[in-house]
N, C-alpha and C. Protein backbone atom coordinates (compact mmCIF):
# COMPACT_ATOMS: atom_id res chain seq x y z
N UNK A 1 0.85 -1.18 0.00
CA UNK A 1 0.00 0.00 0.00
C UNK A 1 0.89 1.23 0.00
N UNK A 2 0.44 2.21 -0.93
CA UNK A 2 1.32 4.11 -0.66
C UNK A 2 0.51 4.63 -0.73
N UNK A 3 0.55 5.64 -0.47
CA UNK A 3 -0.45 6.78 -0.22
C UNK A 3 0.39 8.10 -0.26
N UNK A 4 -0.19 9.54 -0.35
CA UNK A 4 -0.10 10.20 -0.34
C UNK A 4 -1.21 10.95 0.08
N UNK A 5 -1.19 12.31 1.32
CA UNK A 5 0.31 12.66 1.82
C UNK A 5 0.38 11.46 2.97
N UNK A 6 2.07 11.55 3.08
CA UNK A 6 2.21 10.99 3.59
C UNK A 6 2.56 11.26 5.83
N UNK A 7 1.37 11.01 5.99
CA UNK A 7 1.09 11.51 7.61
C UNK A 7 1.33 10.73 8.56
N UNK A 8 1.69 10.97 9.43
CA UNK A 8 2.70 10.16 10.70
C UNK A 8 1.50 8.99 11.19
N UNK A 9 0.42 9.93 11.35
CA UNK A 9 -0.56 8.70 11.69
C UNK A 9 -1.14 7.51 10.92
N UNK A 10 -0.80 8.07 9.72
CA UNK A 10 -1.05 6.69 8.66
C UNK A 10 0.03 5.41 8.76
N UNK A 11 1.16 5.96 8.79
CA UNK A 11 2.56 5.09 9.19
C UNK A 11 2.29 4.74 10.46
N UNK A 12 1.59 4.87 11.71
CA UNK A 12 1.23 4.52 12.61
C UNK A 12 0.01 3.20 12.07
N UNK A 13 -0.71 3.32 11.57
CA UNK A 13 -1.81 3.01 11.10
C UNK A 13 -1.00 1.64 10.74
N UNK A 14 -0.17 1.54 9.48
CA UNK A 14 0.18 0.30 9.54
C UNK A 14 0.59 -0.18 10.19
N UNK A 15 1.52 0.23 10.59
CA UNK A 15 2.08 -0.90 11.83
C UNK A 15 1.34 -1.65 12.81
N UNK A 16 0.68 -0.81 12.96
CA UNK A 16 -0.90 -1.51 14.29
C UNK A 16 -1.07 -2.52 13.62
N UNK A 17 -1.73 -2.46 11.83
CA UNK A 17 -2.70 -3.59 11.51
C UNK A 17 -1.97 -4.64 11.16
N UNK A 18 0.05 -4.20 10.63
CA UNK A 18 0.27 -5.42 10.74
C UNK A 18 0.68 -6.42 11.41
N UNK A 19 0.74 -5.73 12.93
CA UNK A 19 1.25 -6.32 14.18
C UNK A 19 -0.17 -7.19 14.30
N UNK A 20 -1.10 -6.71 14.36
CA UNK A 20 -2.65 -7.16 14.71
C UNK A 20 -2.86 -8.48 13.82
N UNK A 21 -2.59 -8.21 12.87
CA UNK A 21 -3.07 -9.51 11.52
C UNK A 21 -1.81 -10.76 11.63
N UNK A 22 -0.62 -10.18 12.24
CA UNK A 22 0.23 -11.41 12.12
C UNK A 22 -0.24 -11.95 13.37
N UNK A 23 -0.62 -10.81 14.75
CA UNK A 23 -0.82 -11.89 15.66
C UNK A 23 -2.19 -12.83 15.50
N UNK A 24 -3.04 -11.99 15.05
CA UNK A 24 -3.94 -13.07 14.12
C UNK A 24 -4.23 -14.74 13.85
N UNK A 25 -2.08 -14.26 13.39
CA UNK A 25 -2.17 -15.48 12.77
C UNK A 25 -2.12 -15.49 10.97
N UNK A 26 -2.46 -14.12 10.39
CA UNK A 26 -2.28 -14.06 9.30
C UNK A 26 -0.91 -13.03 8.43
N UNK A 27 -1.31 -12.93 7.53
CA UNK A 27 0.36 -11.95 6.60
C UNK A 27 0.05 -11.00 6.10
N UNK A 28 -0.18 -10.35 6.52
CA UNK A 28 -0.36 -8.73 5.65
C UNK A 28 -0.11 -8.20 4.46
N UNK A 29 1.08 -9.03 4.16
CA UNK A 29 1.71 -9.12 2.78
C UNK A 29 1.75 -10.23 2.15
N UNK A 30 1.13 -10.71 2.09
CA UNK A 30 0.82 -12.07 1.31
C UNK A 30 1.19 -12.25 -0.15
N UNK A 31 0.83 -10.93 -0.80
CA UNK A 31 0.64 -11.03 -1.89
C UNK A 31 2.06 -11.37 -3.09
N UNK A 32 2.70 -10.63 -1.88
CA UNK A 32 3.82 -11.00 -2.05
C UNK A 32 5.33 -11.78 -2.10
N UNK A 33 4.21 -12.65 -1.45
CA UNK A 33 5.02 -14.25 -1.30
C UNK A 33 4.34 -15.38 -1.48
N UNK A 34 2.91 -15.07 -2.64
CA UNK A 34 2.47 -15.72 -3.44
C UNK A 34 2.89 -16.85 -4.41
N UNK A 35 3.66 -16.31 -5.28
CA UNK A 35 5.26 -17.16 -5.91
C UNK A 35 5.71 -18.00 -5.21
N UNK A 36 6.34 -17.88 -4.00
CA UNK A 36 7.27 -18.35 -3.25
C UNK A 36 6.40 -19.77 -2.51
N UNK A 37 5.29 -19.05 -2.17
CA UNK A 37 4.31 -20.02 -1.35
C UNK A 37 3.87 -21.10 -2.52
N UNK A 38 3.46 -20.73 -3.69
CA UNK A 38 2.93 -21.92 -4.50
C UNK A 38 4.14 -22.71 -5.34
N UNK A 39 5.37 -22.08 -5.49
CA UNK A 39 6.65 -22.86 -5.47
C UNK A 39 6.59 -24.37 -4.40
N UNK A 40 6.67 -23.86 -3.08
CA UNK A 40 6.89 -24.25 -2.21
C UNK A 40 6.06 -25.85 -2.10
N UNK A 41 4.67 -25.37 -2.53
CA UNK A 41 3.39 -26.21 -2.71
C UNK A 41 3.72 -27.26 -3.72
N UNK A 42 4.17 -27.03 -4.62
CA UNK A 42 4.96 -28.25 -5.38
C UNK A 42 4.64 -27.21 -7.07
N UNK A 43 3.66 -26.56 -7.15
CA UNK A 43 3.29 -25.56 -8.40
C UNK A 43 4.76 -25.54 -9.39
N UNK A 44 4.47 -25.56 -10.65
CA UNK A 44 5.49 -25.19 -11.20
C UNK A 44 5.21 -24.35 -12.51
N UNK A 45 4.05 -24.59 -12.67
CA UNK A 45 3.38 -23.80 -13.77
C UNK A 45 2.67 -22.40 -13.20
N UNK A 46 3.29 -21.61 -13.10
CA UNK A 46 2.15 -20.40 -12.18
C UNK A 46 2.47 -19.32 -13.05
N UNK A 47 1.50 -18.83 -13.33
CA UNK A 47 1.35 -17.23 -14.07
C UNK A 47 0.98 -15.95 -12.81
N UNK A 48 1.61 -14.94 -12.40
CA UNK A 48 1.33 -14.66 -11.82
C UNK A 48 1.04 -12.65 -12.10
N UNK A 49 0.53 -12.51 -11.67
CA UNK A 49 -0.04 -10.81 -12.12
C UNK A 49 -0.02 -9.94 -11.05
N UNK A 50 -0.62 -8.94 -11.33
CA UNK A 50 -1.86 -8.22 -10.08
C UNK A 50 -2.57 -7.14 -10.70
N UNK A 51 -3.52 -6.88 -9.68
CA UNK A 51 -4.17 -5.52 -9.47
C UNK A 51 -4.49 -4.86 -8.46
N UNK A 52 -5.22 -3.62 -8.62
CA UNK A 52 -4.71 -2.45 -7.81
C UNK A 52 -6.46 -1.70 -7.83
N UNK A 53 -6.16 -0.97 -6.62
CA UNK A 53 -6.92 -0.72 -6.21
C UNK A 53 -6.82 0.86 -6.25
N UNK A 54 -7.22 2.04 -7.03
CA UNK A 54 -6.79 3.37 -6.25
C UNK A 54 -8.16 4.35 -5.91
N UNK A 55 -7.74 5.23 -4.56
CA UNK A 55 -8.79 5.84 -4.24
C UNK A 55 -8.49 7.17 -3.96
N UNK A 56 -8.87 7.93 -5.30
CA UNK A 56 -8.36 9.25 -5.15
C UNK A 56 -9.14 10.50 -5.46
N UNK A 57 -10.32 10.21 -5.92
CA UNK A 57 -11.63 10.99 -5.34
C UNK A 57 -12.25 11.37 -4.34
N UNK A 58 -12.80 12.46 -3.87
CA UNK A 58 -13.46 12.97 -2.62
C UNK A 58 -14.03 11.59 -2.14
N UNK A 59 -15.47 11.33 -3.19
CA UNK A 59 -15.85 10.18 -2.89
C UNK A 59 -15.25 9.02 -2.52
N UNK A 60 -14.23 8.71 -3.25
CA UNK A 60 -13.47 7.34 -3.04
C UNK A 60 -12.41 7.64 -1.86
N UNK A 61 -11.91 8.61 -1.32
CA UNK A 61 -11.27 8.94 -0.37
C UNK A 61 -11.98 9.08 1.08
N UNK A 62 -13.26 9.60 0.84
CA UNK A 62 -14.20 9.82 2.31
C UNK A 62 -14.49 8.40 2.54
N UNK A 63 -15.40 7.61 1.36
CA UNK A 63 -15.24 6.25 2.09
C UNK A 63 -14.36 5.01 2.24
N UNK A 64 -13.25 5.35 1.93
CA UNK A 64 -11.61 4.41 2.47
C UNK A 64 -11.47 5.24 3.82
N UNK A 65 -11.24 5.97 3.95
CA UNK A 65 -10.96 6.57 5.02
C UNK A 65 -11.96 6.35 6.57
N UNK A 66 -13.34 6.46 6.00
CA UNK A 66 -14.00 5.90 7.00
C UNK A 66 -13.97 4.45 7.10
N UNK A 67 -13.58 3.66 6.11
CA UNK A 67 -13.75 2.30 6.05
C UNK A 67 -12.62 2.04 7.12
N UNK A 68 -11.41 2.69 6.71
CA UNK A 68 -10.23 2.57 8.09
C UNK A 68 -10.45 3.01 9.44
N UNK A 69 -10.29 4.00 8.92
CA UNK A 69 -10.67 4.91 10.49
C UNK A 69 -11.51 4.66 11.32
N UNK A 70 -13.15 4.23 10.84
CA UNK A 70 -13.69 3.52 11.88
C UNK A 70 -13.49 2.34 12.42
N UNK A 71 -13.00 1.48 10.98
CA UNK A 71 -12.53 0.19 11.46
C UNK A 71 -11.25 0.30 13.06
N UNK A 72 -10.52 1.11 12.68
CA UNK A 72 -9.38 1.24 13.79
C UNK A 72 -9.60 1.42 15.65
N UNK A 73 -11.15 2.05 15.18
CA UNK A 73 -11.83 2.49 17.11
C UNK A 73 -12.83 1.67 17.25
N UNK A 74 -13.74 0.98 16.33
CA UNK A 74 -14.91 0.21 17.08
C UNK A 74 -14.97 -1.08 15.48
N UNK A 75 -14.10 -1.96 16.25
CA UNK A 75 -13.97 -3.41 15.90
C UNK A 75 -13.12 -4.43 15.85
N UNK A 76 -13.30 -5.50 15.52
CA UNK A 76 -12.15 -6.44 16.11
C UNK A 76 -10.85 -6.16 16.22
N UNK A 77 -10.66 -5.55 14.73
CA UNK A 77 -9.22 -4.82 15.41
C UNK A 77 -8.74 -3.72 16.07
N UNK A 78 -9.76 -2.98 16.38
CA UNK A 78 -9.68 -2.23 17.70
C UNK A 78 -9.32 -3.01 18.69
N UNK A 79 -10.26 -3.99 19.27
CA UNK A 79 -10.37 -4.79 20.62
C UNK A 79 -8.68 -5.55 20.57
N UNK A 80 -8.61 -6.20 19.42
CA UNK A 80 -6.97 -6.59 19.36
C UNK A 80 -6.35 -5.96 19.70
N UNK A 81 -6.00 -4.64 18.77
CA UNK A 81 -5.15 -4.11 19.12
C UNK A 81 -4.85 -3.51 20.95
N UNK A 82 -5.96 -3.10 21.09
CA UNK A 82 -5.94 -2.76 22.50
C UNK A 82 -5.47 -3.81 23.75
N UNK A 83 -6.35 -4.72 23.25
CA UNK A 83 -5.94 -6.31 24.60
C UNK A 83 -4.72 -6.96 24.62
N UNK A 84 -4.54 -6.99 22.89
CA UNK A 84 -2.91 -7.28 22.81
C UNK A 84 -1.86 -6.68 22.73
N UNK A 85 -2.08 -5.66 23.57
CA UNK A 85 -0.83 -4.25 23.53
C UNK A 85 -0.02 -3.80 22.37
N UNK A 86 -1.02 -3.71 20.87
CA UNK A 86 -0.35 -3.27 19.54
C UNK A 86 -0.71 -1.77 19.92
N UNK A 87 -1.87 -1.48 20.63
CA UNK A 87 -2.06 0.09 20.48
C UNK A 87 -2.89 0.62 21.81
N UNK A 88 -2.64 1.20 22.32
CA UNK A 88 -3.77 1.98 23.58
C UNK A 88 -5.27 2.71 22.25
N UNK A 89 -6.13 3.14 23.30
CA UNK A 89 -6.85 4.24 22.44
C UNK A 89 -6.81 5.00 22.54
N UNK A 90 -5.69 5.88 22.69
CA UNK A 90 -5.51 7.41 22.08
C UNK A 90 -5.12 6.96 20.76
N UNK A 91 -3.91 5.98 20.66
CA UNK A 91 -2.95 5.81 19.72
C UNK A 91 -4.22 4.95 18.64
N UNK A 92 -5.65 4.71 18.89
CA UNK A 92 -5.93 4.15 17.49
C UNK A 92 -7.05 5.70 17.31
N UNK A 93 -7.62 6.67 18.51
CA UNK A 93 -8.13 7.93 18.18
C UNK A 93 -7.35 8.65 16.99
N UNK A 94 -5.91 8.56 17.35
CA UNK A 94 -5.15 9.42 16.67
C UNK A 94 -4.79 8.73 15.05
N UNK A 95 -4.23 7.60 14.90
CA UNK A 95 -4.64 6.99 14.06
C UNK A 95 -6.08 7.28 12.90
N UNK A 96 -7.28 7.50 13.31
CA UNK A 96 -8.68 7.19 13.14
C UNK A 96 -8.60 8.65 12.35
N UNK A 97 -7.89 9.97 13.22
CA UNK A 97 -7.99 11.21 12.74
C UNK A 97 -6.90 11.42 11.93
N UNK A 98 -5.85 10.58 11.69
CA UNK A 98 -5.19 10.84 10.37
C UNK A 98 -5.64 10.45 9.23
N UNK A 99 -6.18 9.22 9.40
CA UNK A 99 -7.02 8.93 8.09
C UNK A 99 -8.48 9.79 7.86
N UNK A 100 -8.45 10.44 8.69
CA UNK A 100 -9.59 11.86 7.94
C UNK A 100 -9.33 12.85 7.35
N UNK A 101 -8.21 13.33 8.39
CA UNK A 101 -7.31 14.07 7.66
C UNK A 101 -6.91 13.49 6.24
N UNK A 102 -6.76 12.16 6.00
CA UNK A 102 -5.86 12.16 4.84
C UNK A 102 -6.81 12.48 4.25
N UNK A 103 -8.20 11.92 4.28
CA UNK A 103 -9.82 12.39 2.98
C UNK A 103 -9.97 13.48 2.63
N UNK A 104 -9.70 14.32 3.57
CA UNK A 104 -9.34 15.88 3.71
C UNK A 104 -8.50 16.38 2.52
N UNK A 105 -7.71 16.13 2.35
CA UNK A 105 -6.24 16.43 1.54
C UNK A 105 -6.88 16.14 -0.03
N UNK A 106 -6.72 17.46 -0.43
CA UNK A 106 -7.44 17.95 -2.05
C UNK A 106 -6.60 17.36 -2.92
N UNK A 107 -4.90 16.91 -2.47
CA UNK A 107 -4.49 15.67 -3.61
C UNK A 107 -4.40 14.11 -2.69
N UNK A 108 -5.24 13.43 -2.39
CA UNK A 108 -5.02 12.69 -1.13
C UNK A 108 -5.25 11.62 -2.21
N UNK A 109 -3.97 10.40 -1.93
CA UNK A 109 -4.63 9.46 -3.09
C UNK A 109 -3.85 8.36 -2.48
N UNK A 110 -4.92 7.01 -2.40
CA UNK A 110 -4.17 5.57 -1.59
C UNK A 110 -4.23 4.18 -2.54
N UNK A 111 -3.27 3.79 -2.89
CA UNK A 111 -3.04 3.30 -3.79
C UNK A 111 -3.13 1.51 -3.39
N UNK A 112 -3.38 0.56 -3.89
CA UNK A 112 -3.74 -1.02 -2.78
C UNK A 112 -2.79 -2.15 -3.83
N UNK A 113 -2.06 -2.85 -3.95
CA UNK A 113 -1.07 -3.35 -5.30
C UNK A 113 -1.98 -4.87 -4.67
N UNK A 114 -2.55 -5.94 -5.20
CA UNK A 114 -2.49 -7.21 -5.19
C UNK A 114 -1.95 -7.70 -5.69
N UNK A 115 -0.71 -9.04 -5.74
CA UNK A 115 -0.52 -9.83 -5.71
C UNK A 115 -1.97 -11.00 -6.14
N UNK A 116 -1.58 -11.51 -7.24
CA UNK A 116 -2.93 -13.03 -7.95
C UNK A 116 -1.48 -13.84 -8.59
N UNK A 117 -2.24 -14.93 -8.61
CA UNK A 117 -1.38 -16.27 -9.32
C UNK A 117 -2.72 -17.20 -9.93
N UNK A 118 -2.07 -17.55 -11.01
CA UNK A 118 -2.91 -18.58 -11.14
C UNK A 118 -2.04 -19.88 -11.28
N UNK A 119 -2.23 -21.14 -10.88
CA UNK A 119 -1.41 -21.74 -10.67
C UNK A 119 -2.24 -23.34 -11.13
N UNK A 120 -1.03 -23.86 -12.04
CA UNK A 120 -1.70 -25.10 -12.99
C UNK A 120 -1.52 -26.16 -12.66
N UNK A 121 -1.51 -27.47 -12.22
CA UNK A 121 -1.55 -28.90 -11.47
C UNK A 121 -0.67 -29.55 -12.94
């Protein structure tokens, strides 16, 4: 993921979710060790691509931003983060208000890269 601008609380922002998702149990970056993982699997035929996600309209920026930002104070990974000492709640308040701020921002644009494989037996 990049984004622009680039605000202290957004760089806060990740780190929470990827501390939160590995303790999880899952990879945050997956997408990117897609290859490696279906190598691994025995795959030898794999085509692999991606796509992308960008949100750089008022519209498309107000609702990413709330999609984060609320996500960050009232839901599971709120409660994670909090119980499992990735974040207090000031630190996901403050968080919550950078990503408004970022919707805010008249060139504000967040960019999402996937990682796909298709992979042949």
């Amino acid at each position: 993921m990049a984004w622009y601008p680039e605000l202290p609380g957004m760089d806060e922002w990740l780190a929470v979710y990827q501390r939160v998702a590995r303790a999880n149990g899952g990879e945050p970056n997956a997408g990117r060790r897609l290859g490696s993982w279906a190598r691994q699997a025995g795959f030898t035929d794999i085509t692999a691509t991606t796509s992308a996600w960008c949100f750089a309209t008022p519209d498309e920026r107000a609702w990413w931003s709330r999609t984060w930002g609320d996500r960050m104070v009232d839901s599971a990974v709120a409660e994670h983060a909090v119980a499992r000492g990735h974040a207090d709640r000031d630190t996901l308040l403050r968080i919550r208000d950078a990503w408004y701020a970022w919707a805010e921002a008249e060139d504000g644009w967040f960019g999402v890269l996937h990682g796909e494989l298709l992979c042949r037996a």
